[in-house]
N, C-alpha and C. Protein backbone atom coordinates (compact mmCIF):
# COMPACT_ATOMS: atom_id res chain seq x y z
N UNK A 1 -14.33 8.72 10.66
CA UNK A 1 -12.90 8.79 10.40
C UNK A 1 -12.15 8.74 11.73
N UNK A 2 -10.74 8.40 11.45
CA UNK A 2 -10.19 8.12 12.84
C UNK A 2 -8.62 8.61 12.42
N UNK A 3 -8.07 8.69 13.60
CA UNK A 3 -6.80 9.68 13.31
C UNK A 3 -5.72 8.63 13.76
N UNK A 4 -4.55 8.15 12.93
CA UNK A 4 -3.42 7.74 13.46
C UNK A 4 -2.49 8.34 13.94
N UNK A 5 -1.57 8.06 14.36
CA UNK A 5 -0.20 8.57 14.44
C UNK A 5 0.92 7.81 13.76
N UNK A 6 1.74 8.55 12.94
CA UNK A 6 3.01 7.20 12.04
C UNK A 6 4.20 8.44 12.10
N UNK A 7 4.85 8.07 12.81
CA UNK A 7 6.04 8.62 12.62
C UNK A 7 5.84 10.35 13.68
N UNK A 8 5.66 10.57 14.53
CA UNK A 8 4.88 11.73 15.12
C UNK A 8 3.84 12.46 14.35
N UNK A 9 3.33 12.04 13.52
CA UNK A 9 2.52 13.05 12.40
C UNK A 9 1.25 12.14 12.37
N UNK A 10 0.11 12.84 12.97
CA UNK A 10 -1.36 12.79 12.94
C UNK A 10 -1.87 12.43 11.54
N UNK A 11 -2.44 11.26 11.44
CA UNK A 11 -3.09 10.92 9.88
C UNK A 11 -4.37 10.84 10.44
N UNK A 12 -5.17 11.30 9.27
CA UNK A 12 -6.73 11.02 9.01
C UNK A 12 -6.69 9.99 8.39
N UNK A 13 -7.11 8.72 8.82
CA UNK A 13 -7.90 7.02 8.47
C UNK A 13 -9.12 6.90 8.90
N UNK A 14 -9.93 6.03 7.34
CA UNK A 14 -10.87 5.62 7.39
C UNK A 14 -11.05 4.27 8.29
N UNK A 15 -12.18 3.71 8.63
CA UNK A 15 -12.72 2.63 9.42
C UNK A 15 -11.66 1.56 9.06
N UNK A 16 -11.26 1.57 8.26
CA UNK A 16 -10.16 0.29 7.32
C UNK A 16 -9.00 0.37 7.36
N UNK A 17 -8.48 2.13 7.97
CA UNK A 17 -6.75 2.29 8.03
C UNK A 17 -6.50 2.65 7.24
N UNK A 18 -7.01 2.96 5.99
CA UNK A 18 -6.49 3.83 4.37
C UNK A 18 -6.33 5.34 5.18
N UNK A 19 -5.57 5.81 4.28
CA UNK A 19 -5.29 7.02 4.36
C UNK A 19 -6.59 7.61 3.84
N UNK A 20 -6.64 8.85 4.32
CA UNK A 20 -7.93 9.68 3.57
C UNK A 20 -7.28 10.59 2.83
N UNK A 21 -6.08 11.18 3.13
CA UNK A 21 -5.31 12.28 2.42
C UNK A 21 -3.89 11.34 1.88
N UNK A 22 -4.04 10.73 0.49
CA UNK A 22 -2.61 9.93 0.14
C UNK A 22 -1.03 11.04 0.06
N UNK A 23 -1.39 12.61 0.61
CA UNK A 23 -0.19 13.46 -0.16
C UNK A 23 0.61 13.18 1.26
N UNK A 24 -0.42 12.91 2.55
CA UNK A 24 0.21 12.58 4.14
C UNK A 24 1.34 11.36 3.78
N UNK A 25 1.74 10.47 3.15
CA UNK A 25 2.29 9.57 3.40
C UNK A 25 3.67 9.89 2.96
N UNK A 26 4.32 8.84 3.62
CA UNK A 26 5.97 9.01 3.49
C UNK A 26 6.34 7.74 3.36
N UNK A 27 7.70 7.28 2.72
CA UNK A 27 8.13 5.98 2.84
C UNK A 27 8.42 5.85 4.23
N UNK A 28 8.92 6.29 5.34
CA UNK A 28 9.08 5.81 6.68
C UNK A 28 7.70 5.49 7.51
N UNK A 29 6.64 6.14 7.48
CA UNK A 29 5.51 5.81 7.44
C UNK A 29 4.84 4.46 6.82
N UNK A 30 5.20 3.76 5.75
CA UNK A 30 4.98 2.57 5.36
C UNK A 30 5.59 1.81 5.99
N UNK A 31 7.22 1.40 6.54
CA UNK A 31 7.07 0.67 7.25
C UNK A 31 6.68 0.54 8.64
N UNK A 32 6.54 1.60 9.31
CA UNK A 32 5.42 1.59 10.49
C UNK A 32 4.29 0.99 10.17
N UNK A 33 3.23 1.65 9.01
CA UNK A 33 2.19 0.67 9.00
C UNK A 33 2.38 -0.71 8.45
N UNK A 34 3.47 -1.31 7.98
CA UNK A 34 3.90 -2.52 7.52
C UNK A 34 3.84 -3.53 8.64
N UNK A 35 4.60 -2.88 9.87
CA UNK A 35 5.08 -3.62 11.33
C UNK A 35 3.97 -3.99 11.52
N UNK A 36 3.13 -3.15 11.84
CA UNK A 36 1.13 -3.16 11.90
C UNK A 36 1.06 -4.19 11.68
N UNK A 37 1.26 -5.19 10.31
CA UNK A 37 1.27 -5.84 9.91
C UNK A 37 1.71 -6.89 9.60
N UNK A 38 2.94 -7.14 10.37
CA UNK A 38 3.96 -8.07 10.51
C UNK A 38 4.29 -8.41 9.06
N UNK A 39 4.64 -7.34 8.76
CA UNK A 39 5.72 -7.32 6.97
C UNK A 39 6.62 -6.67 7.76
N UNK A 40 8.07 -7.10 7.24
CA UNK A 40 8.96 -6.48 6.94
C UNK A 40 9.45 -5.72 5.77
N UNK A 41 9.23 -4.39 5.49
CA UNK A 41 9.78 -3.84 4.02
C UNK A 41 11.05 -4.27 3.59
N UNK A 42 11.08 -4.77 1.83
CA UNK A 42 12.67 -4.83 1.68
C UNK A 42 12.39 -3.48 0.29
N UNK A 43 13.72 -3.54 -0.07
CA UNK A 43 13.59 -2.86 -1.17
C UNK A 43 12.80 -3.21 -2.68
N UNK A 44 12.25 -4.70 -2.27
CA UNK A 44 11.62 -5.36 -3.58
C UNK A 44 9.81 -4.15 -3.09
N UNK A 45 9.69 -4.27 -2.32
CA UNK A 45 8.24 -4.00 -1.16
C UNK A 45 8.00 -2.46 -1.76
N UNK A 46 9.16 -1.62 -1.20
CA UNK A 46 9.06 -0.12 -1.60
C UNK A 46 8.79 -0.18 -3.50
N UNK A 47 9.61 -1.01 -4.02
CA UNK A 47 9.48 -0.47 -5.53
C UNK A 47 8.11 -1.03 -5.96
N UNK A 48 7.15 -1.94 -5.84
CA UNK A 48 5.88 -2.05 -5.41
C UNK A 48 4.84 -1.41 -5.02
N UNK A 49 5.89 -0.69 -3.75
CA UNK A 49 4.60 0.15 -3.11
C UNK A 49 4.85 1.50 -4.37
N UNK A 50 5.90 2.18 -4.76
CA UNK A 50 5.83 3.22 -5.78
C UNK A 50 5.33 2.59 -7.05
N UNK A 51 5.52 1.61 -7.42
CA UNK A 51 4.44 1.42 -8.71
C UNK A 51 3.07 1.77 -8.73
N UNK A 52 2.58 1.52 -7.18
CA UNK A 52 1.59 1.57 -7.18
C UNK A 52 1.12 2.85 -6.71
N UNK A 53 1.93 3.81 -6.07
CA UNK A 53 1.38 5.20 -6.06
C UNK A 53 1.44 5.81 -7.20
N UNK A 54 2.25 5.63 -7.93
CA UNK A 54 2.36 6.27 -9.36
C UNK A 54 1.04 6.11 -10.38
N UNK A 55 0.85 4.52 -10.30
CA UNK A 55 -0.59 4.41 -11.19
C UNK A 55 -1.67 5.08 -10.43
N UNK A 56 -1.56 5.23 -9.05
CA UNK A 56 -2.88 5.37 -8.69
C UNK A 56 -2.95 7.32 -8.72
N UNK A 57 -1.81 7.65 -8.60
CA UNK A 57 -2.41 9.33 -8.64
C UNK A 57 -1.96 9.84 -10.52
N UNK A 58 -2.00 8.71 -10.86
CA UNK A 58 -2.30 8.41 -12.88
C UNK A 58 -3.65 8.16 -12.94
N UNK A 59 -4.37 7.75 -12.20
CA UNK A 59 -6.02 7.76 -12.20
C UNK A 59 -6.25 6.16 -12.89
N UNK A 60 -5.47 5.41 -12.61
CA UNK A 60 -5.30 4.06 -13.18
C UNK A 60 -5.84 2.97 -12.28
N UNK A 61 -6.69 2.24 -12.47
CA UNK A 61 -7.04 1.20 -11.94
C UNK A 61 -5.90 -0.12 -11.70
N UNK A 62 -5.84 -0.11 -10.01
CA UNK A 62 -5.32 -0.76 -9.85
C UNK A 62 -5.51 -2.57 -9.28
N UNK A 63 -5.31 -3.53 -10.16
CA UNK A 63 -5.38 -4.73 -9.92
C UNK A 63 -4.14 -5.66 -9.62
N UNK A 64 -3.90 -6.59 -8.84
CA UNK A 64 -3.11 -7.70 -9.13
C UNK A 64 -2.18 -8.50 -10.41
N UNK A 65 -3.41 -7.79 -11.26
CA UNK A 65 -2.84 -8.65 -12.70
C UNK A 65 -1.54 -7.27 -13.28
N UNK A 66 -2.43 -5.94 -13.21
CA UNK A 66 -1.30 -5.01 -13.54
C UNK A 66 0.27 -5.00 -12.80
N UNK A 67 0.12 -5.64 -11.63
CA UNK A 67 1.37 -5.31 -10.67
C UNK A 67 2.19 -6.47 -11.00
N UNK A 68 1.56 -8.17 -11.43
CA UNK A 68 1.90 -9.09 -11.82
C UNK A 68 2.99 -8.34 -13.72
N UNK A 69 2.29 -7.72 -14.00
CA UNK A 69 2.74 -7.21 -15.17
C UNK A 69 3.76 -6.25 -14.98
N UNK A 70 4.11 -5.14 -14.13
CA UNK A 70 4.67 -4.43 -13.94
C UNK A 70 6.31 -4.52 -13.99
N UNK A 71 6.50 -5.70 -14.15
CA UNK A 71 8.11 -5.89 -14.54
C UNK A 71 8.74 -5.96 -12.63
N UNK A 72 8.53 -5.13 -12.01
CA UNK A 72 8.68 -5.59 -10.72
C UNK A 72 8.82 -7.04 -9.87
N UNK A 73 7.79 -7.52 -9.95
CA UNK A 73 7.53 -8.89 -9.54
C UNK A 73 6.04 -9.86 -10.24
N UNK A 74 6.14 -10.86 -10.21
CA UNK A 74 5.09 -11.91 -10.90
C UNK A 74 4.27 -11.96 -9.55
N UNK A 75 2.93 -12.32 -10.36
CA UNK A 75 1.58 -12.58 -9.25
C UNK A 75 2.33 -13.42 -8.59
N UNK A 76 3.01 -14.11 -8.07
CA UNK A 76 3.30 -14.68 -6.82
C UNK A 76 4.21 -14.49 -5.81
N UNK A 77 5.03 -14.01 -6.45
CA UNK A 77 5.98 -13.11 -5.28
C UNK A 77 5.11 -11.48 -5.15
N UNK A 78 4.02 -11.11 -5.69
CA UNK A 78 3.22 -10.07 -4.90
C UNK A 78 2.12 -10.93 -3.94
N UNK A 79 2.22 -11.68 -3.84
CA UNK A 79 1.15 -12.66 -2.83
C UNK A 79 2.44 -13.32 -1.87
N UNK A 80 3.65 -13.53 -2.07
CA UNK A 80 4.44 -14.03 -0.94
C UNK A 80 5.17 -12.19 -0.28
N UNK A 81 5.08 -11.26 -0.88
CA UNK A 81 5.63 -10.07 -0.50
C UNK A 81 4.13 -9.38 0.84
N UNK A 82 3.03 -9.42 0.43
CA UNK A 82 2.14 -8.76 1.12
C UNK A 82 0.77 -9.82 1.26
N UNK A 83 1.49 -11.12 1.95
CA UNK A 83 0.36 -12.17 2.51
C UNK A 83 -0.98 -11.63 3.17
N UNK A 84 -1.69 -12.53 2.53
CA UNK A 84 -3.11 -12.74 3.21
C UNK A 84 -4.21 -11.13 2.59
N UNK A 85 -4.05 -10.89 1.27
CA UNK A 85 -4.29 -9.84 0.35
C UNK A 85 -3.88 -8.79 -0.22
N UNK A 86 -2.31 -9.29 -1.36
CA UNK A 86 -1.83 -8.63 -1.30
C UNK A 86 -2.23 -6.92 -2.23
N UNK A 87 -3.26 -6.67 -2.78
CA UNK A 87 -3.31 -5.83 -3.52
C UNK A 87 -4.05 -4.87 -2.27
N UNK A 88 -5.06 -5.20 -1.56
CA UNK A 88 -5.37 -4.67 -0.22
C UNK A 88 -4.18 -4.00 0.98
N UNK A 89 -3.57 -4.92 1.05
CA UNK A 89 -2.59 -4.79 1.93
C UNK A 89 -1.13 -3.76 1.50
N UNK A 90 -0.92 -4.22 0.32
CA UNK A 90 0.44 -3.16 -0.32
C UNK A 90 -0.75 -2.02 -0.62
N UNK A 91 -1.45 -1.56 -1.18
CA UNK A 91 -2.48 -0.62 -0.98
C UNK A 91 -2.54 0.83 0.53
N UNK A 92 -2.51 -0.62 1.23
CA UNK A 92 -2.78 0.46 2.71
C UNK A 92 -1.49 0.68 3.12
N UNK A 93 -0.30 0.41 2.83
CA UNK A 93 0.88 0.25 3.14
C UNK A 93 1.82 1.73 2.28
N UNK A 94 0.79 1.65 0.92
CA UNK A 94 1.21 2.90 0.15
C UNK A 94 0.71 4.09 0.54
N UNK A 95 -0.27 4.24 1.45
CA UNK A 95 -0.97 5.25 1.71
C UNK A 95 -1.85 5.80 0.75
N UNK A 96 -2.38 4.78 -0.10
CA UNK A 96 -3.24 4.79 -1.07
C UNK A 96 -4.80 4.24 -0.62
N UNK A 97 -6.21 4.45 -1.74
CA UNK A 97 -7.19 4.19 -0.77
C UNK A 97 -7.29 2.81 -1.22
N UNK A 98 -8.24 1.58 -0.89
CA UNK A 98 -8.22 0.19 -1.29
C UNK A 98 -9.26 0.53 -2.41
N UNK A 99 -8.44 -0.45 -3.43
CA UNK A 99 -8.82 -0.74 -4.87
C UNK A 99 -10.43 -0.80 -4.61
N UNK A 100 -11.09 -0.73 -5.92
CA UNK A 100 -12.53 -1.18 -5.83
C UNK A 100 -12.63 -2.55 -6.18
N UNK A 101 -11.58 -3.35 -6.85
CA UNK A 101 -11.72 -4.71 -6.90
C UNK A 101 -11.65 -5.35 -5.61
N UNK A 102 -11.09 -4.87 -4.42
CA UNK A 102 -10.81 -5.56 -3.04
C UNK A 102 -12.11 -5.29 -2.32
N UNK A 103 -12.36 -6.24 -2.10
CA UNK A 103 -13.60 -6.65 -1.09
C UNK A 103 -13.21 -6.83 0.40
């Protein structure tokens, strides 16, 4: 395990940058690790990233196809919002751990 810093506040991350403790995260903290990433958050990004904390501390499996469904945005504006994997990437961005479908 390895320790970040986001916002002055010490996080515990795994080898991959997930959070190990998801209760550590904050929305100002996402877009720090966003920059990481050369995303810019808009407000489409945050309501995304809370869909997806919500299912995930619901104990809900989270996929692409659910977030495509979510009334939020269609599978392709979640692939033009968090390029180059987006269920991985909005994932680590939520301070959530990566799906078991993401390889």
């Amino acid at each position: 395990m390895a320790t970040k810093i986001y916002k002055g506040i010490p996080v515990e991350v795994n080898e991959e940058g997930y959070f190990v403790n998801p209760s550590q995260w904050t929305p100002e903290m996402a877009a720090e690790i966003a920059r990481e990433m050369n995303i810019n958050l808009t407000e489409k990004h945050y309501q995304v990233l809370d869909f997806l904390r919500q299912r995930f501390l619901q104990g809900e499996t989270l996929t692409i196809r659910s977030v495509g469904k979510s009334g939020i945005v269609d599978v392709k504006e979640f692939y033009q919002l968090f390029p180059g994997g987006p269920l991985k990437n909005a994932c680590r961005i939520a301070g959530i751990p990566k799906p078991v479908s993401c390889i």
